[in-house]
Protein backbone atom coordinates (compact mmCIF):
# COMPACT_ATOMS: atom_id res chain seq x y z
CA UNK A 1 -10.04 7.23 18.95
CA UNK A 2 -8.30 6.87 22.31
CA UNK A 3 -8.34 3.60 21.83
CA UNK A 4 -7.06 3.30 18.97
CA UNK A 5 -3.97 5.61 19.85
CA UNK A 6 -3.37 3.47 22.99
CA UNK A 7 -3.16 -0.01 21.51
CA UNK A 8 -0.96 1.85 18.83
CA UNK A 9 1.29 3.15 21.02
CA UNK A 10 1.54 -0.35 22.65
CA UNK A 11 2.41 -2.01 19.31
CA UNK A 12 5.57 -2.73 17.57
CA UNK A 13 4.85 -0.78 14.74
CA UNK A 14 6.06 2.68 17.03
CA UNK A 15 9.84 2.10 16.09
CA UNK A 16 9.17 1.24 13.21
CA UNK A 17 7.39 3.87 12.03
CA UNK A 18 10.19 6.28 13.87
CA UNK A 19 12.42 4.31 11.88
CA UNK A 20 10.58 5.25 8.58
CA UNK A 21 10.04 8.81 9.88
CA UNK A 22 13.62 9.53 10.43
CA UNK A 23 14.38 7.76 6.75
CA UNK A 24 12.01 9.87 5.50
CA UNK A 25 13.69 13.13 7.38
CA UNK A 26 17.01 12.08 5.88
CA UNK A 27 15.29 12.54 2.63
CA UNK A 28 13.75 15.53 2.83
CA UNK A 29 16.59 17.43 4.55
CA UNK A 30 19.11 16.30 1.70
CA UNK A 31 16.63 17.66 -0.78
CA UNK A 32 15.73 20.87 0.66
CA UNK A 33 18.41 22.64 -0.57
CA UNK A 34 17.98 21.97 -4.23
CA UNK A 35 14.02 21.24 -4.21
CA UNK A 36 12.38 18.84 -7.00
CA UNK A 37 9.35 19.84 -7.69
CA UNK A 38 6.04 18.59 -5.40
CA UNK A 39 5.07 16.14 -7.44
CA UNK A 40 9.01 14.70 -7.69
CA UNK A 41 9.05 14.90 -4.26
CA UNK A 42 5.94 13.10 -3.76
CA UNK A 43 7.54 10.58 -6.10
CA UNK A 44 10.72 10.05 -4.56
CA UNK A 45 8.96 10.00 -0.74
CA UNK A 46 6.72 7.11 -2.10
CA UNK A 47 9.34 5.30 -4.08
CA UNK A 48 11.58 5.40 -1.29
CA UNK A 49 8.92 3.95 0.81
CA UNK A 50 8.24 1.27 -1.44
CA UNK A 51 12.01 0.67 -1.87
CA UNK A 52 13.03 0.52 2.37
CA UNK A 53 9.88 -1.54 2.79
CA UNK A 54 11.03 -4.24 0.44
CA UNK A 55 14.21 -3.92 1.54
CA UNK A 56 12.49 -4.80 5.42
CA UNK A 57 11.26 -7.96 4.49
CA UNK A 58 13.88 -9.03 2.39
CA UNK A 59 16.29 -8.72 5.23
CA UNK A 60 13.61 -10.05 7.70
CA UNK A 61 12.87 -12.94 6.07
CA UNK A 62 16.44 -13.97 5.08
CA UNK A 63 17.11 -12.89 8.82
CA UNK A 64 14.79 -15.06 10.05
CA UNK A 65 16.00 -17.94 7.95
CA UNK A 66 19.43 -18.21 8.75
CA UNK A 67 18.95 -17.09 12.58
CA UNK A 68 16.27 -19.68 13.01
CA UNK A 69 16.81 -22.47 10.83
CA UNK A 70 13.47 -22.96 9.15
CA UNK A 71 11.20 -21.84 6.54
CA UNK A 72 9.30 -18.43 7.43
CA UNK A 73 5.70 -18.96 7.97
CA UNK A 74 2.85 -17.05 6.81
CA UNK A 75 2.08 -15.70 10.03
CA UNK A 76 5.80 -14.50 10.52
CA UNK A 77 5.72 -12.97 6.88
CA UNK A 78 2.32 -11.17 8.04
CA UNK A 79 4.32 -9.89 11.19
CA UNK A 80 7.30 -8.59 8.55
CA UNK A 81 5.03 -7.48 5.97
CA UNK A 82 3.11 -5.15 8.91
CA UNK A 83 6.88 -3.61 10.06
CA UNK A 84 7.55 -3.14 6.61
CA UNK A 85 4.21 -1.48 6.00
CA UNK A 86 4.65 1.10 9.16
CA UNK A 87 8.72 2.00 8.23
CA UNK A 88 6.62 3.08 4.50
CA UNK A 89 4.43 4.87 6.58
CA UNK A 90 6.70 6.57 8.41
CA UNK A 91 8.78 7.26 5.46
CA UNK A 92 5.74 8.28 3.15
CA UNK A 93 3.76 10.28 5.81
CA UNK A 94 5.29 13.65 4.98
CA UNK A 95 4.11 13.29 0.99
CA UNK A 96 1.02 15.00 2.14
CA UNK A 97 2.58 18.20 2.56
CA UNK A 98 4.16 17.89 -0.85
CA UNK A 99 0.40 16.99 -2.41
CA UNK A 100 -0.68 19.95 -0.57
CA UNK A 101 1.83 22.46 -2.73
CA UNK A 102 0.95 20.35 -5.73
CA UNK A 103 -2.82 21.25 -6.15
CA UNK A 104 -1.05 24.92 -4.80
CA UNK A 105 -2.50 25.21 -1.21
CA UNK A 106 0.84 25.77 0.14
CA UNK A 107 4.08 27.15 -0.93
CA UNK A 108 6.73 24.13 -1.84
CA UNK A 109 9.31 25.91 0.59
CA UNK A 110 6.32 25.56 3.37
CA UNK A 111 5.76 22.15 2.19
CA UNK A 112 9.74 21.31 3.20
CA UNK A 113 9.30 22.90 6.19
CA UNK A 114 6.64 21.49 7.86
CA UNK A 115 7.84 18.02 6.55
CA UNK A 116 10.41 18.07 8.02
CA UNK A 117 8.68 20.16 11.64
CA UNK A 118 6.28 16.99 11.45
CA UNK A 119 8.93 14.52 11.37
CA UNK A 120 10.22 16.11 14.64
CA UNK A 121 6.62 16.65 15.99
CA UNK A 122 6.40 12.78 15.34
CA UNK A 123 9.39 11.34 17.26
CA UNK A 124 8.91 13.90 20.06
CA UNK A 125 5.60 12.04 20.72
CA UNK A 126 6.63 8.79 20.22
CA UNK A 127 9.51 9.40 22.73
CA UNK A 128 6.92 11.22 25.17
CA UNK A 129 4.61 8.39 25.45
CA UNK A 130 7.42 5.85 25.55
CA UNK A 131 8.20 6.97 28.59
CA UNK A 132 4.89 7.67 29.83
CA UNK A 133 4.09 4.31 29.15
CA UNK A 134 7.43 2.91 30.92
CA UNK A 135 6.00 4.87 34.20
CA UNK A 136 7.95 8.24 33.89
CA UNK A 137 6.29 11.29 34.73
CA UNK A 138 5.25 13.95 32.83
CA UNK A 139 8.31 16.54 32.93
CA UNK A 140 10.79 12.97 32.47
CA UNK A 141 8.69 11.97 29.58
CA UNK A 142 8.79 15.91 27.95
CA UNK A 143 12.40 15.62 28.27
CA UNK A 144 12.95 12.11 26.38
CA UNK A 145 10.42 13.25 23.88
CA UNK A 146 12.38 16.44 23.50
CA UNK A 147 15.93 14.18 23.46
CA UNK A 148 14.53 11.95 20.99
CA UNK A 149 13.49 14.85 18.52
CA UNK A 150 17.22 16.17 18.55
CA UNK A 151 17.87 13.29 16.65
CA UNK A 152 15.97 14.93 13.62
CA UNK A 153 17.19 18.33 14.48
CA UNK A 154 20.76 17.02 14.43
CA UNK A 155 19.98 16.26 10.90
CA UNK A 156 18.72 19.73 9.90
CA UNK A 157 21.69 21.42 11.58
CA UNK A 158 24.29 19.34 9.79
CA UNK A 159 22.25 20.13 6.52
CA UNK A 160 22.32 23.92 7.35
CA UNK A 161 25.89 23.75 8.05
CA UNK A 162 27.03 21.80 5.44
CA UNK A 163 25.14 24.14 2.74
């Protein structure tokens, strides 16, 4: 499993799925005040997924294209599908919680909030090991990790002070 985490963490798909993870946040935050239902929320996290993932390699590929001058190949379009597929993950990841007060194992207001604790959990790792992995020690990487995760928090203030 270490393994696994490791060549993860040393793949491109990290900011994307931050990217998708802080979409995702965005989401969830806007909704929380005025909550669909699980199963609407477990709609509109996968439809949105769907939706910014298209959007990904639309944009790629027509990026691509008029920055390079040529056709996209297959293996390029493999490389864009596999960002677009880790920004849905990202995005989509926090459905679980929403599946969970579905079948009623947790309340829906529990559901929101540990959606959106988990989508801070996630880019507080990301930024730990980012640095870890850039050669910064432990208490530097805790403190980019813990910079990075304002970015979510920002969001849930500004919700909470706009409502």
């Amino acid at each position: 499993m270490r393994a696994g985490l490791e060549s993860h963490l040393g793949s491109r798909q990290v900011g994307r799925v931050i990217y998708g993870a802080t979409v995702g946040l965005a989401l969830i935050v806007a909704l929380a005040s005025h909550p669909p239902r699980a199963v609407n929320m477990i709609g509109l996290l996968l439809g949105t997924a769907v939706a910014v993932a298209l959007a990904e390699v639309y944009a790629d590929v027509v990026g691509t294209q008029t920055s390079e001058r040529h056709t996209v190949t297959r293996r390029e379009v493999r490389h864009i599908i596999d960002d677009a597929g880790a920004v849905a993950y990202g995005i989509a990841f926090p459905a679980v919680f929403f599946v969970l007060a579905a079948v009623g194992a947790l309340r829906l207001d529990r559901a929101f909030a540990l959606a959106m604790w988990s989508g801070l959990a996630l880019t507080g790792f990301y930024g730990f090991w980012a640095a870890r992995f850039a050669g910064a020690g432990v208490l530097r990487a805790l403190v980019q990790g813990a910079l990075v995760a304002l970015i979510g928090a920002f969001l849930i203030l500004l919700k909470s002070l706009l409502h």
